[in-house]
Protein backbone atom coordinates (compact mmCIF):
# COMPACT_ATOMS: atom_id res chain seq x y z
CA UNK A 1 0.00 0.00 0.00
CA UNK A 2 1.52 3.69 -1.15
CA UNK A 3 1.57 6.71 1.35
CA UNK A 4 -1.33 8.08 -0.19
CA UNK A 5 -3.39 5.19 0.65
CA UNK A 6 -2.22 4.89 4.09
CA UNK A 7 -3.09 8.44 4.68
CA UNK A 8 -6.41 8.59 2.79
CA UNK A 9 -7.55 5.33 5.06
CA UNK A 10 -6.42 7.01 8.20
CA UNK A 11 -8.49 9.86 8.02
CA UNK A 12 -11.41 7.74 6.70
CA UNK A 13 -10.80 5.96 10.01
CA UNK A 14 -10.74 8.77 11.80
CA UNK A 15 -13.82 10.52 10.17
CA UNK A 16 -15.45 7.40 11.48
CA UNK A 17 -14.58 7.52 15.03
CA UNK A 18 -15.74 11.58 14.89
CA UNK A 19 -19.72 10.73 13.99
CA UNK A 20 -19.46 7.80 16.49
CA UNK A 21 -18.20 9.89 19.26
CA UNK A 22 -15.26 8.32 19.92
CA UNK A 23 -12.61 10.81 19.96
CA UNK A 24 -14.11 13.99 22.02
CA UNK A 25 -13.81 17.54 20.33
CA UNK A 26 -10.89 19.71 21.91
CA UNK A 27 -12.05 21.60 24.47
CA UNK A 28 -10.72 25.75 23.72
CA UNK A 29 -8.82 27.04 26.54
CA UNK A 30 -10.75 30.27 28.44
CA UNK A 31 -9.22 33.11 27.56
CA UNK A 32 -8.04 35.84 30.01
CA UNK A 33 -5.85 38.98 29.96
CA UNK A 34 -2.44 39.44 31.80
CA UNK A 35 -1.16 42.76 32.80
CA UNK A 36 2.11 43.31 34.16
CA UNK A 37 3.15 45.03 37.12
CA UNK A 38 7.10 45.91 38.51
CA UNK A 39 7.07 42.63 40.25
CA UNK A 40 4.51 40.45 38.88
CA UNK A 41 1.51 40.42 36.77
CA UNK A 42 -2.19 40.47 37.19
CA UNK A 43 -4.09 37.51 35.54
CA UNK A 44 -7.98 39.18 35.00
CA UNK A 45 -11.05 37.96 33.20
CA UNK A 46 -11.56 40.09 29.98
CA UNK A 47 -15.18 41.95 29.92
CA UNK A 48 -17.13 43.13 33.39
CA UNK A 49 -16.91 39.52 34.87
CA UNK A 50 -14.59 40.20 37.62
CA UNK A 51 -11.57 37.77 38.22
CA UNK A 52 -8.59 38.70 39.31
CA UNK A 53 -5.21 36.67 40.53
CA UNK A 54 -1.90 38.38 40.85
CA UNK A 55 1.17 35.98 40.41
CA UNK A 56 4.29 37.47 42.39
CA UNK A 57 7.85 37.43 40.46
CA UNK A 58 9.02 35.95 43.59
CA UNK A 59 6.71 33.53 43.85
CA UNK A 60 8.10 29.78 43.18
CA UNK A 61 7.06 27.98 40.14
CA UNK A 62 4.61 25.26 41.72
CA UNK A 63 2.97 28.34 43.56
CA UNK A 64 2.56 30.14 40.22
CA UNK A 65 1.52 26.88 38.60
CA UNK A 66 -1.25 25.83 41.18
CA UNK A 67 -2.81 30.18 41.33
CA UNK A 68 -2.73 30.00 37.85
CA UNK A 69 -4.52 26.70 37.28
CA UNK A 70 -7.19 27.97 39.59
CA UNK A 71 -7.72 31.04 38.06
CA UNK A 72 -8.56 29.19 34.70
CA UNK A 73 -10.67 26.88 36.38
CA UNK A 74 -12.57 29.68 38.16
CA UNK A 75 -13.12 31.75 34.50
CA UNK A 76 -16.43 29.53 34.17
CA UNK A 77 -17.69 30.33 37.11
CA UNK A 78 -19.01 33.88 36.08
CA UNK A 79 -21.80 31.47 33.82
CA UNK A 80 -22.64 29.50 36.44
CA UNK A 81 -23.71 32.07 39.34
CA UNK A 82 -25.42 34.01 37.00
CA UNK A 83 -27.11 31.30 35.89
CA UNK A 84 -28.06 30.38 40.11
CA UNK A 85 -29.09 34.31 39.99
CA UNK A 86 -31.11 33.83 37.02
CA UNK A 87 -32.96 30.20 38.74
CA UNK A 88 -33.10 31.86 42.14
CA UNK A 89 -34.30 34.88 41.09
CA UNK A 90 -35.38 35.30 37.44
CA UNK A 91 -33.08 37.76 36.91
CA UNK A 92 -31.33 38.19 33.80
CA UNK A 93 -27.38 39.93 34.97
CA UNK A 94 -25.89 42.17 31.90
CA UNK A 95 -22.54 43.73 31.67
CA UNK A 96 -21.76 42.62 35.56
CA UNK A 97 -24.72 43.94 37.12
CA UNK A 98 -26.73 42.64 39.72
CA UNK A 99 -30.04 44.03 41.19
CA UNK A 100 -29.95 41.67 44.07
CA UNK A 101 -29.60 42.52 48.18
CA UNK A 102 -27.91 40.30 50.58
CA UNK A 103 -30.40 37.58 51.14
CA UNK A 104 -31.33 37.21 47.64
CA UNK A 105 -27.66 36.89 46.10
CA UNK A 106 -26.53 34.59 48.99
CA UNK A 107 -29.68 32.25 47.98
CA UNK A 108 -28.88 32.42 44.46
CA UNK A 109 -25.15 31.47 45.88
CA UNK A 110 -25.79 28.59 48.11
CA UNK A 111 -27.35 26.98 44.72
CA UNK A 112 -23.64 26.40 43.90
CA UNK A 113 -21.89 23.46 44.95
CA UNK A 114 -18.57 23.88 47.48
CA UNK A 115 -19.60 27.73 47.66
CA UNK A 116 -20.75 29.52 50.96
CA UNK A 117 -20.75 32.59 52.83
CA UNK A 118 -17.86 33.60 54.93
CA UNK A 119 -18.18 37.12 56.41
CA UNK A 120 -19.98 40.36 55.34
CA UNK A 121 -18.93 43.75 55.92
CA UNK A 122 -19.81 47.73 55.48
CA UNK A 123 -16.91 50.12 53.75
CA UNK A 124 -16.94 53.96 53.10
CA UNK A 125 -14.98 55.57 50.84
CA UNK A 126 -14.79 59.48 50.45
CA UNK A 127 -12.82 62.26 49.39
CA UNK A 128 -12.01 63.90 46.35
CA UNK A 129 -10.80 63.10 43.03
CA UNK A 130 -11.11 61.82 39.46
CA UNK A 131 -13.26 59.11 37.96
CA UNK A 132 -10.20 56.82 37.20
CA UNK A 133 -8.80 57.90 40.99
CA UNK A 134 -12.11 56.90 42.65
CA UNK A 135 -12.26 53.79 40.53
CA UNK A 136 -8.60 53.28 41.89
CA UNK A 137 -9.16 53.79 44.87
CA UNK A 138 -12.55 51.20 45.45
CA UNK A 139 -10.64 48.55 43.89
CA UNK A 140 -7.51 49.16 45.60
CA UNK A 141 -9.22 48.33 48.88
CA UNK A 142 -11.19 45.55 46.69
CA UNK A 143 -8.37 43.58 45.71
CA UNK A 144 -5.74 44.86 48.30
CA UNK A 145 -5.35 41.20 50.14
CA UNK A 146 -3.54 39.95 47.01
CA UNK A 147 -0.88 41.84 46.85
CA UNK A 148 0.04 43.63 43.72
CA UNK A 149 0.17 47.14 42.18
CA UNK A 150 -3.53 48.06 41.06
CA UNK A 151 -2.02 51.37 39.11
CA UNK A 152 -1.25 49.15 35.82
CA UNK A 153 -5.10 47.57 35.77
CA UNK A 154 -6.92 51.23 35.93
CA UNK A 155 -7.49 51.52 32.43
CA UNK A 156 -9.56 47.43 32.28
CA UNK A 157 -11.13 48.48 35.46
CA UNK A 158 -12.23 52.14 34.15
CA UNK A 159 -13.64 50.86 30.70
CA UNK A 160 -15.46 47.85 32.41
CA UNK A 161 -16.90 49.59 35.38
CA UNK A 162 -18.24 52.49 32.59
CA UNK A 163 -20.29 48.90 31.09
CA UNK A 164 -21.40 48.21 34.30
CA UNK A 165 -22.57 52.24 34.77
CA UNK A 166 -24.32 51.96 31.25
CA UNK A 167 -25.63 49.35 32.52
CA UNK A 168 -27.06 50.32 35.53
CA UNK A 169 -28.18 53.33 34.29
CA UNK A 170 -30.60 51.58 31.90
CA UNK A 171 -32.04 49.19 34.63
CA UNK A 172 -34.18 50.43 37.03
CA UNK A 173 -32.59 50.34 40.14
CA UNK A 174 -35.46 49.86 43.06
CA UNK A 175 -33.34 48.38 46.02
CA UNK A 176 -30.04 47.71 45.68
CA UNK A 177 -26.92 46.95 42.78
CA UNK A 178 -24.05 45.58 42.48
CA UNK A 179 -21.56 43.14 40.79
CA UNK A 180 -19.29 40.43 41.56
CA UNK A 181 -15.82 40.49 41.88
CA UNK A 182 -13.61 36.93 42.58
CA UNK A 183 -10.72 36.51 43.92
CA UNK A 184 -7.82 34.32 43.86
CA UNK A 185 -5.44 34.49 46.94
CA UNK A 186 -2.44 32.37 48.19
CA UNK A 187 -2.80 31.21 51.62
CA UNK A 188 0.12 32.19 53.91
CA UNK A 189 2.45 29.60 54.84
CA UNK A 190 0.82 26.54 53.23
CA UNK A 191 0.83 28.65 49.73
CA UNK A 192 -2.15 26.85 48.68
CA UNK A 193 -4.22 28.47 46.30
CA UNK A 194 -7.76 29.85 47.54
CA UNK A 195 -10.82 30.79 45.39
CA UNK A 196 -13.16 32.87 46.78
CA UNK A 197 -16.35 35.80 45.76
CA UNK A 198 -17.31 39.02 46.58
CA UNK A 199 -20.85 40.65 45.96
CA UNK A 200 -20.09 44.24 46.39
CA UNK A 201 -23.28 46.06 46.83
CA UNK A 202 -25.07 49.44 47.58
CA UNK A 203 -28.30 51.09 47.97
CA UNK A 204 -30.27 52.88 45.19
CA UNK A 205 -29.86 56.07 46.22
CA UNK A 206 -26.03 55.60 45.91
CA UNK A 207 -26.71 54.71 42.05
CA UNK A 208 -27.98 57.95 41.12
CA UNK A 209 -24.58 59.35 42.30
CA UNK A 210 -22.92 56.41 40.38
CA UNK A 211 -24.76 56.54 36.79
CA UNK A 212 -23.59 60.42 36.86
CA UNK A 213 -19.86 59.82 37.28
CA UNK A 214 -18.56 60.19 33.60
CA UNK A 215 -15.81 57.38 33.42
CA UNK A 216 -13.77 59.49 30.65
CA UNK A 217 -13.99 62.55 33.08
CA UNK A 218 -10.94 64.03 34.58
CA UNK A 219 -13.08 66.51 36.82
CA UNK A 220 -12.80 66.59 40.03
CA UNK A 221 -15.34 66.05 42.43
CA UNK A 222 -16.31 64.72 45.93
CA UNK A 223 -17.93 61.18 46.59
CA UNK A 224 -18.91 59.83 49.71
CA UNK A 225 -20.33 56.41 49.30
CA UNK A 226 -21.10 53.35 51.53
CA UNK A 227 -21.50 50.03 50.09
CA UNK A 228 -21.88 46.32 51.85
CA UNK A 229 -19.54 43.06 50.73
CA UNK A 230 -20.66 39.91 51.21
CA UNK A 231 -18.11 37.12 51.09
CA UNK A 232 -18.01 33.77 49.83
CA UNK A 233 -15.62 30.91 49.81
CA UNK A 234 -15.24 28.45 46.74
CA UNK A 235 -14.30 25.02 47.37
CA UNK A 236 -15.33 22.93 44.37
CA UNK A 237 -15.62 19.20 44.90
CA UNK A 238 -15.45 17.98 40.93
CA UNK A 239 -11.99 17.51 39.92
């Protein structure tokens, strides 16, 4: 039998084994956007579906390995609470916004297999400043616990939070909004990778100020704003 032959029967054979399911369709790796940092880089989510790691330079390569696996497995996890929000609640979540309070989202959560609620708290930020500085400076305090520069980020975080302000200024905001930030942090000593989820919520009245902050603006004003976040921890139990 020529080359040709053998070649034309193999992919016969392997046409075959296609329609009868026997060789599974490559699965296409999530995609996700890397910005770098003077001593490390920031692994995010592209879009308003907040994800964030931050992989030190230091950091040795099975640490880096086993943060950066979990990020990739946590990039489907936007899909799946919003499709617990959407079963829990009939609500339909857009650009990163959710119209949900405390008790609502945490129902919609609990849906989820290995995820529950860890702490809540209650956070004011005020002052002065630009749109980009305010952004800045809410998810400075945001993501503060894992460790890396937030400066390089401000331009992804600007243009996604303006989708979620579009956003929310099309909705009608009765109660409350937020969105949903997660978070992947390394935990001291053991450096063993933890997944975890913050709703970061407000009241409606703070929404009016919010929809009015021009993202592109390099105004000045004052903000004093209070918003609640609710933790969870992931711990998924499928391999």
């Amino acid at each position: 039998m020529n080359r040709e032959a053998v070649v034309d029967r193999e992919i016969v054979v392997l046409s075959r084994k296609r329609r009868r399911g026997l060789i599974a369709p490559r699965r296409r790796q999530p995609s996700y956007l890397v910005t770098l940092t003077d001593s490390g880089k920031w692994l995010h989510a592209p879009g308003s579906d907040f994800l964030f790691a931050y992989v030190d330079s230091s950091w040795p390569p099975d640490v880096t390995a086993a943060v950066t696996k979990a990020f990739e497995k946590a990039l489907g996890m936007s899909t799946t609470i919003k499709a617990a929000v959407l079963s829990t609640s009939g609500q339909t979540v857009v650009n990163g916004l959710y119209l949900l309070d405390q008790a609502a989202m945490t129902e919609a959560m609990n849906t989820i297999d290995g995820m529950g609620m860890t702490a809540v708290s209650q956070d004011t930020q005020q002052g002065s400043g630009t749109a980009v500085t305010i952004n800045g400076e809410f998810f400075a305090a945001v993501l503060g616990g894992l460790g890396g520069d937030v400066a390089p980020l401000l331009t992804y975080l600007t243009t996604e939070m303006g989708d979620v302000q579009a956003q929310t200024k099309g909705s009608t905001v009765t109660s409350t909004f937020g969105t949903i930030i997660g978070l992947i942090s390394v935990m001291p000593v053991l450096n063993v990778p933890v997944t975890s989820f913050q709703y970061v919520y407000s009241s409606a009245s703070v929404s009016t100020w919010f929809v009015g902050v021009n993202c592109g603006s390099v105004e000045q004003q004052s903000y004093d704003y209070t918003y609640t976040t609710v933790e969870y921890n992931y711990s998924p139990t499928a391999p």
